[in-house]
C-alpha atoms as a PDB file:
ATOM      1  CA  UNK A   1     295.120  83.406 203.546  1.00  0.00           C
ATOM      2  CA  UNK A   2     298.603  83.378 204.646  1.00  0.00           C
ATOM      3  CA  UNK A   3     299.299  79.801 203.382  1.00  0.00           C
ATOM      4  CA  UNK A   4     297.459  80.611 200.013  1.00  0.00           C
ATOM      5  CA  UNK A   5     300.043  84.114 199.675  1.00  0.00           C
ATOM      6  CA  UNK A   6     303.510  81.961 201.289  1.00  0.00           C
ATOM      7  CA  UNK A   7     302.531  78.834 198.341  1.00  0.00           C
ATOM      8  CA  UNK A   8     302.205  81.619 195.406  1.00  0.00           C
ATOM      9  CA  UNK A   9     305.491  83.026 196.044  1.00  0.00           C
ATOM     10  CA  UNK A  10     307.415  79.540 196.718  1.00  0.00           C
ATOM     11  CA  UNK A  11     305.969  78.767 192.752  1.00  0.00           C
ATOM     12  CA  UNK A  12     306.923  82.277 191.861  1.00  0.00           C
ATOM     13  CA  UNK A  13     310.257  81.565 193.200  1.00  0.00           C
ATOM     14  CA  UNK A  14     310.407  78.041 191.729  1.00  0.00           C
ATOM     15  CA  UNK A  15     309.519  79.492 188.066  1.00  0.00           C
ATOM     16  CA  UNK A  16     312.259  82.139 188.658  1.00  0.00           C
ATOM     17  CA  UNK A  17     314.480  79.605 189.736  1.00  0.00           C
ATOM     18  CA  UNK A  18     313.775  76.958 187.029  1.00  0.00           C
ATOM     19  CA  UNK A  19     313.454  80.212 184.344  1.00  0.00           C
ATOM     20  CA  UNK A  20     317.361  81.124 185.628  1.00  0.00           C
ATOM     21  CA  UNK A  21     318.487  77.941 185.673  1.00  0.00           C
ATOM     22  CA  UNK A  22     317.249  76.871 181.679  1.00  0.00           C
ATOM     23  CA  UNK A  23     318.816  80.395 181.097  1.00  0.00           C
ATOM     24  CA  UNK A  24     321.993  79.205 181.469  1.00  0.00           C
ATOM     25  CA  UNK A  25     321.234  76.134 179.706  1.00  0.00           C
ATOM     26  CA  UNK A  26     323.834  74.781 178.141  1.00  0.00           C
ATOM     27  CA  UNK A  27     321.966  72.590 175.642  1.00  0.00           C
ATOM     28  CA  UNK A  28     322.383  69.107 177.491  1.00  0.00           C
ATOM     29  CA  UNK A  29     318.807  66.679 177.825  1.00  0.00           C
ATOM     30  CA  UNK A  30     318.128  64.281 180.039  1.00  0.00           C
ATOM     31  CA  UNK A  31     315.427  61.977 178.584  1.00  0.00           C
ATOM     32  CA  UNK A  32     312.761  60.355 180.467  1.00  0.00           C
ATOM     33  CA  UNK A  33     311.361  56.957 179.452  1.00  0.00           C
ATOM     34  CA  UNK A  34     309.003  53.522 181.443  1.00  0.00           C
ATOM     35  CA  UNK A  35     311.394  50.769 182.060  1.00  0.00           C
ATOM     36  CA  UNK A  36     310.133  46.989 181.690  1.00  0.00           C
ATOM     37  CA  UNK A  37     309.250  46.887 185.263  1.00  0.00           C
ATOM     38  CA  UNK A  38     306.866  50.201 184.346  1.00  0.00           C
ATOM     39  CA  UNK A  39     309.471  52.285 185.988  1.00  0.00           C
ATOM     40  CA  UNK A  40     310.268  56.049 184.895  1.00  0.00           C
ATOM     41  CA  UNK A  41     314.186  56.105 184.553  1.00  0.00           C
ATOM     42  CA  UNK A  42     315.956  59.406 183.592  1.00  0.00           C
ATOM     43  CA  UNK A  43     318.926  58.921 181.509  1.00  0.00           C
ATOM     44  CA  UNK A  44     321.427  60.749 178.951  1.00  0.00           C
ATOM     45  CA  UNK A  45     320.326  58.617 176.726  1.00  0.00           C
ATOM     46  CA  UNK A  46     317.140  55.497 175.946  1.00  0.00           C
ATOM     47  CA  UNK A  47     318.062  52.391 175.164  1.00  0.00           C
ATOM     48  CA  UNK A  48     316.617  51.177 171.582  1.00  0.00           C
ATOM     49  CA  UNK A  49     314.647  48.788 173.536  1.00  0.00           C
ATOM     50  CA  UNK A  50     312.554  51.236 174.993  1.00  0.00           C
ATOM     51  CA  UNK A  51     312.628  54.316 172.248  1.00  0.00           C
ATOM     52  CA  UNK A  52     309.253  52.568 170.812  1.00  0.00           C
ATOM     53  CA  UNK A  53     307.309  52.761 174.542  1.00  0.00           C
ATOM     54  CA  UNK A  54     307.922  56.534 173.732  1.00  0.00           C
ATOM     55  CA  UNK A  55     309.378  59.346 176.476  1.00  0.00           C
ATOM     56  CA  UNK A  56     310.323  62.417 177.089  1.00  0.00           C
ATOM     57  CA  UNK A  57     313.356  65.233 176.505  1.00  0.00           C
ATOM     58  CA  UNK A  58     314.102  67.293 178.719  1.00  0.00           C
ATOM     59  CA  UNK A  59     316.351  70.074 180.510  1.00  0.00           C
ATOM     60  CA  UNK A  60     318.414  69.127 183.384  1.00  0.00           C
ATOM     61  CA  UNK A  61     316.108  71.309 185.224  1.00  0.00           C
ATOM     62  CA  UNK A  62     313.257  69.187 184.279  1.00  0.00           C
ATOM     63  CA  UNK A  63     311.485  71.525 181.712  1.00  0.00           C
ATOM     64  CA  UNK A  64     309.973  69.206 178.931  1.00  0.00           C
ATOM     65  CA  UNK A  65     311.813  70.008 175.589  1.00  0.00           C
ATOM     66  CA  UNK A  66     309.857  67.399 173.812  1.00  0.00           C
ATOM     67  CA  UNK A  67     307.551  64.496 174.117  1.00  0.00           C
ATOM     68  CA  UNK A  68     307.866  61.328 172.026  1.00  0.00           C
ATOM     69  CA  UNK A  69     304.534  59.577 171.822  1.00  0.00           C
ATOM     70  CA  UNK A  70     304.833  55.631 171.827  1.00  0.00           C
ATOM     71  CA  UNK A  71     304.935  53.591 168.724  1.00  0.00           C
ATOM     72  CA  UNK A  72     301.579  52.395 167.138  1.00  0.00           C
ATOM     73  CA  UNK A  73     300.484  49.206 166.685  1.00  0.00           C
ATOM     74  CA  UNK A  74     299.529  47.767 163.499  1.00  0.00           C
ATOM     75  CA  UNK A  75     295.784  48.311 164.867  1.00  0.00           C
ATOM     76  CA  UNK A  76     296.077  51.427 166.165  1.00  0.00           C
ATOM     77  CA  UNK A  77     297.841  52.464 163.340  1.00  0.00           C
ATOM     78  CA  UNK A  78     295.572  51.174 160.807  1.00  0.00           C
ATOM     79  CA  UNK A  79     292.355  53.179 162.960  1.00  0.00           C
ATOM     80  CA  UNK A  80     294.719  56.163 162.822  1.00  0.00           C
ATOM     81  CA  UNK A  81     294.786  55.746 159.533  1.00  0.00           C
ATOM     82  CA  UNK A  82     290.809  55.654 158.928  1.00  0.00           C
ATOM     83  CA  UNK A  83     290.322  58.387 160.954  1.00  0.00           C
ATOM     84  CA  UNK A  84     292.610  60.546 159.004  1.00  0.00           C
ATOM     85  CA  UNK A  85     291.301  59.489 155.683  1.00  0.00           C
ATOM     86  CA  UNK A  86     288.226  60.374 157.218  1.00  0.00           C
ATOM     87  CA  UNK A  87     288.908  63.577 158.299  1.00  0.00           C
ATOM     88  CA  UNK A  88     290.889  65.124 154.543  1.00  0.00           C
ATOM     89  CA  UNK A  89     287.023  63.386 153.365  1.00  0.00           C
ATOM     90  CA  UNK A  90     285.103  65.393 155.754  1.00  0.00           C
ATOM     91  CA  UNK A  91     287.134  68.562 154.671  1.00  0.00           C
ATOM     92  CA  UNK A  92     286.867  68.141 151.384  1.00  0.00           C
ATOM     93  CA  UNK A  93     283.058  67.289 151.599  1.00  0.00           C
ATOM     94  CA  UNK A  94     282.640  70.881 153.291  1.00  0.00           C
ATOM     95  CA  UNK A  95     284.753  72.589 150.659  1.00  0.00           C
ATOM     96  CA  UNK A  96     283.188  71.445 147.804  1.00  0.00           C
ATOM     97  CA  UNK A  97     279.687  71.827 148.805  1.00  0.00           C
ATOM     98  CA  UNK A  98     278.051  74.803 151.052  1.00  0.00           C
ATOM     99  CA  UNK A  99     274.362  72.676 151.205  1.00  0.00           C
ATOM    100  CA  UNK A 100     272.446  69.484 151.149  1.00  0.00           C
ATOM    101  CA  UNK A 101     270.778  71.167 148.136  1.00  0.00           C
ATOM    102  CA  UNK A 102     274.337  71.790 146.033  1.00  0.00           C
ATOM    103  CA  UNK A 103     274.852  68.086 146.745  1.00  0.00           C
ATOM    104  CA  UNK A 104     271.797  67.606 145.459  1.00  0.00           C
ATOM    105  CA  UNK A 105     272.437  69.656 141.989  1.00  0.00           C
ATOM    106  CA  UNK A 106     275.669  67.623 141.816  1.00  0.00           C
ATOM    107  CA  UNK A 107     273.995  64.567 141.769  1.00  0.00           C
ATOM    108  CA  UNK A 108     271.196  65.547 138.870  1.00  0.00           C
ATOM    109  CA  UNK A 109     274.073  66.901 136.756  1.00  0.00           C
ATOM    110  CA  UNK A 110     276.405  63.536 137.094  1.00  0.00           C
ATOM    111  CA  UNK A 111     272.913  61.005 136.613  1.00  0.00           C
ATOM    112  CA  UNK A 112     271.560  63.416 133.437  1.00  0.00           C
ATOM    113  CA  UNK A 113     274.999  62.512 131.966  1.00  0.00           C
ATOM    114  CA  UNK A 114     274.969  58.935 132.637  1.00  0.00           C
ATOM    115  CA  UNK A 115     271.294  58.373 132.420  1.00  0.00           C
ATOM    116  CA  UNK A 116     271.798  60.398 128.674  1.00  0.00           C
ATOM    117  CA  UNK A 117     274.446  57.751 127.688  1.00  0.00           C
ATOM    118  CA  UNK A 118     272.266  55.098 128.506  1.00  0.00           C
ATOM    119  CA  UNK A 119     269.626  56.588 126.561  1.00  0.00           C
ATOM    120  CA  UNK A 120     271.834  56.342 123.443  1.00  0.00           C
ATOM    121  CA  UNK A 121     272.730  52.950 124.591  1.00  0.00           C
ATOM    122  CA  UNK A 122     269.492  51.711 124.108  1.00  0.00           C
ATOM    123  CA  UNK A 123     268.405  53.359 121.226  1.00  0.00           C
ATOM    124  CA  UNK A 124     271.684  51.758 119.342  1.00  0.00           C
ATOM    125  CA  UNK A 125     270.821  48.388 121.062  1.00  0.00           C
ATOM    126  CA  UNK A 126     267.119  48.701 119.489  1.00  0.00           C
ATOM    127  CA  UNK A 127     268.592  49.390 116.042  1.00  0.00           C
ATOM    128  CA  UNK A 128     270.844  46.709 116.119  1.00  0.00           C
ATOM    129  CA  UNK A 129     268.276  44.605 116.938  1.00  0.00           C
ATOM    130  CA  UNK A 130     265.904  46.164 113.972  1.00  0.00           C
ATOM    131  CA  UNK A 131     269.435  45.351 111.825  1.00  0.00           C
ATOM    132  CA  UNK A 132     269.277  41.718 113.233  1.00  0.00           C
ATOM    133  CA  UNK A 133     266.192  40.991 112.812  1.00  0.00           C
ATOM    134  CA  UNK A 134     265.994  42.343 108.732  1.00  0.00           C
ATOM    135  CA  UNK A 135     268.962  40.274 108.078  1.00  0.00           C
ATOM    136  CA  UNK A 136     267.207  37.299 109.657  1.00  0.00           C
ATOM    137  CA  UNK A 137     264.411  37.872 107.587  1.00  0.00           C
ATOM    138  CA  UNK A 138     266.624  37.718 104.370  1.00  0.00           C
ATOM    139  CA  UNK A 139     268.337  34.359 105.310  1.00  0.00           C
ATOM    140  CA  UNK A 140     264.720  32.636 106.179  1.00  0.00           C
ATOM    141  CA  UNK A 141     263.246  34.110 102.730  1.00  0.00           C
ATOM    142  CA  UNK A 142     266.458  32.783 101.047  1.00  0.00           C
ATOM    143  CA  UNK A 143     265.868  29.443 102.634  1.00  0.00           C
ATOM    144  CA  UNK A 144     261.952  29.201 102.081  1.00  0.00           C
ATOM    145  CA  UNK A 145     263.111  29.678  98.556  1.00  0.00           C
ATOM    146  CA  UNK A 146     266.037  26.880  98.642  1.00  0.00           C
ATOM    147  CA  UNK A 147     268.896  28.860  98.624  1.00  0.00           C
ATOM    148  CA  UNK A 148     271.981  28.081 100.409  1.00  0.00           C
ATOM    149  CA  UNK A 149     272.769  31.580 102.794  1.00  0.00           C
ATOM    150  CA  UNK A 150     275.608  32.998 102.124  1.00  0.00           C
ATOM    151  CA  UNK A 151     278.652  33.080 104.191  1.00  0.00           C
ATOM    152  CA  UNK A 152     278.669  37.019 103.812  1.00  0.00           C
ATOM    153  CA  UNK A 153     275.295  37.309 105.698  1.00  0.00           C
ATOM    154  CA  UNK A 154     275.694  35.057 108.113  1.00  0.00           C
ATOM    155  CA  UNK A 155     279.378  36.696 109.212  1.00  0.00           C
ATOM    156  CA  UNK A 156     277.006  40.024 108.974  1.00  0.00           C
ATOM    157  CA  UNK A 157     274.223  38.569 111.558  1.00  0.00           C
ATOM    158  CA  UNK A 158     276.695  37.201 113.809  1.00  0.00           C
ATOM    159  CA  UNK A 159     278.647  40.695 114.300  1.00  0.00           C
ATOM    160  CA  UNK A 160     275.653  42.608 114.566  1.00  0.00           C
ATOM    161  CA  UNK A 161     274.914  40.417 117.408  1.00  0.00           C
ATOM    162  CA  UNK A 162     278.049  40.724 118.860  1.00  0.00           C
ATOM    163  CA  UNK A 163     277.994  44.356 118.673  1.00  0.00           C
ATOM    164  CA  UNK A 164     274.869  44.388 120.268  1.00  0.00           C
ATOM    165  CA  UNK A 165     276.007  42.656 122.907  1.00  0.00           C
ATOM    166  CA  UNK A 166     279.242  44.523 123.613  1.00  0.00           C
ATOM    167  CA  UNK A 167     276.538  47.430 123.438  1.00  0.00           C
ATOM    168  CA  UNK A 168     274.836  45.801 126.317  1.00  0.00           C
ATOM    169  CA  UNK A 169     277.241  45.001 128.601  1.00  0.00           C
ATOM    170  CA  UNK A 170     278.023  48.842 128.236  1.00  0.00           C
ATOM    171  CA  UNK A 171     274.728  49.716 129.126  1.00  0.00           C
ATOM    172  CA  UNK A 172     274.747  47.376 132.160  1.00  0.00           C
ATOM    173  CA  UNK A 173     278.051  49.219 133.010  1.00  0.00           C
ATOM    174  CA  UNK A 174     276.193  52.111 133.165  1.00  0.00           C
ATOM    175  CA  UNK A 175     273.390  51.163 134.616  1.00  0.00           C
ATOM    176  CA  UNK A 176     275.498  50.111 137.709  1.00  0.00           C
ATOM    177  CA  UNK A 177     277.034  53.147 137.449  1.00  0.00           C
ATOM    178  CA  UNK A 178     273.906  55.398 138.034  1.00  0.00           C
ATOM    179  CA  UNK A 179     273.460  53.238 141.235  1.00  0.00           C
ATOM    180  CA  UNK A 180     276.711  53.882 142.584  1.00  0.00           C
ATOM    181  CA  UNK A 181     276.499  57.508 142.047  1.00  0.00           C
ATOM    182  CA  UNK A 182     273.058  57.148 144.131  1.00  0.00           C
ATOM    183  CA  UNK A 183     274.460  55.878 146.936  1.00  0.00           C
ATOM    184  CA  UNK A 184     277.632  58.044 146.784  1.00  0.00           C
ATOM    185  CA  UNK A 185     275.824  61.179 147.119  1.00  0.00           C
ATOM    186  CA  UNK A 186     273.753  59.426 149.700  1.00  0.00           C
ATOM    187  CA  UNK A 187     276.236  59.405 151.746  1.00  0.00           C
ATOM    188  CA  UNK A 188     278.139  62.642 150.581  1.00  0.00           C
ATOM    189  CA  UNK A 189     274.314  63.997 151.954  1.00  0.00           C
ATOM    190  CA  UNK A 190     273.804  61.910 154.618  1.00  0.00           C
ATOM    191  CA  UNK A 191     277.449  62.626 156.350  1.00  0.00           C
ATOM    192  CA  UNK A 192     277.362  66.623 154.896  1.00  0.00           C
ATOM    193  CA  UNK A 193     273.858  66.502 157.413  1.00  0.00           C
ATOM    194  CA  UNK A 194     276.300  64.965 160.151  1.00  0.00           C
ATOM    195  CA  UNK A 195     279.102  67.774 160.225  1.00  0.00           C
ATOM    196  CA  UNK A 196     276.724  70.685 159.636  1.00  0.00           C
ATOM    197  CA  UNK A 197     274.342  69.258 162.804  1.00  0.00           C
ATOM    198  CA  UNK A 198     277.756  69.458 164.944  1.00  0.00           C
END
């Protein structure tokens, strides 16, 4: 019991002591860095060598001002990085949705428009292949009947079947589109689950 009440006031007389001391501080810091040899060295100053292994500033009393963590490397740096980007993601996840079932709603809204695009995307793609097809029809009864086809219809068949492809390739656009929103709210689900379980 003694010991135990003699070591509190030897570290209440060190903190006074160390309190008084930084009182009169007269702005001077000693910094403390790991030499080559793994060494802590205490110095007015660190060598540029050793400013990247990080260290510390200090008070000539030994109070830590300030501690410099050590220089990344490209690795840790890069997994800093991730976990950062990963983190302003998880925040903004929680802020824009308050369930699995808004995420949910979100989703229907964004596929309705797509999956509505793509519904007028085929629908154009079927009448320009009605179009196609009646023009066809012309230049084979205009044959049967020995005519030569004119250049005018021909130029007409071939952009109509241009345009429908252009039309396609939109619709294929699309199409992946409605997949990637899929598995973007998958995940936007699947990870909202993760935070809310923690």
């Amino acid at each position: 019991m003694k010991t135990a009440i003699a070591l509190a006031l030897a570290g209440a007389l060190l903190t006074v002591d160390v309190v008084a001391a930084d009182r009169d501080w007269d702005g001077k810091k000693l910094y403390r860095y790991t030499n080559e040899h793994g060494v802590q060295v205490l110095d007015d100053r660190v060598p540029p060598r050793y400013v990247a292994g990080g260290y510390e500033i200090l008070t000539p009393t030994g109070r830590v001002l300030k501690v410099v963590e050590p220089a990344l490397t490209g690795r840790q740096l890069a997994e800093k990085q991730r976990r950062e980007a990963r983190a302003a993601a998880d925040l903004q996840l929680l802020k824009r949705y308050n369930s699995v079932a808004d995420i949910e709603s979100a989703r229907n809204r964004k596929l309705a428009m797509v999956q509505q695009d793509m519904a007028i995307l085929r629908s154009n793609i079927a009448s320009l292949e009605r179009q196609i097809e009646n023009e066809e029809a012309v230049a084979a009864r205009t044959q049967r009947n020995g005519e030569t086809i004119s250049q005018e219809l021909l130029a007409r068949i071939d952009n109509l079947r241009e345009e429908a492809k252009v039309v396609s390739e939109r619709l294929l656009l699309r199409e992946k589109e409605a997949v990637t929103i899929n598995q973007e709210f998958d995940q936007a689900s699947s990870r909202y689950q993760e935070l809310a379980g923690n």
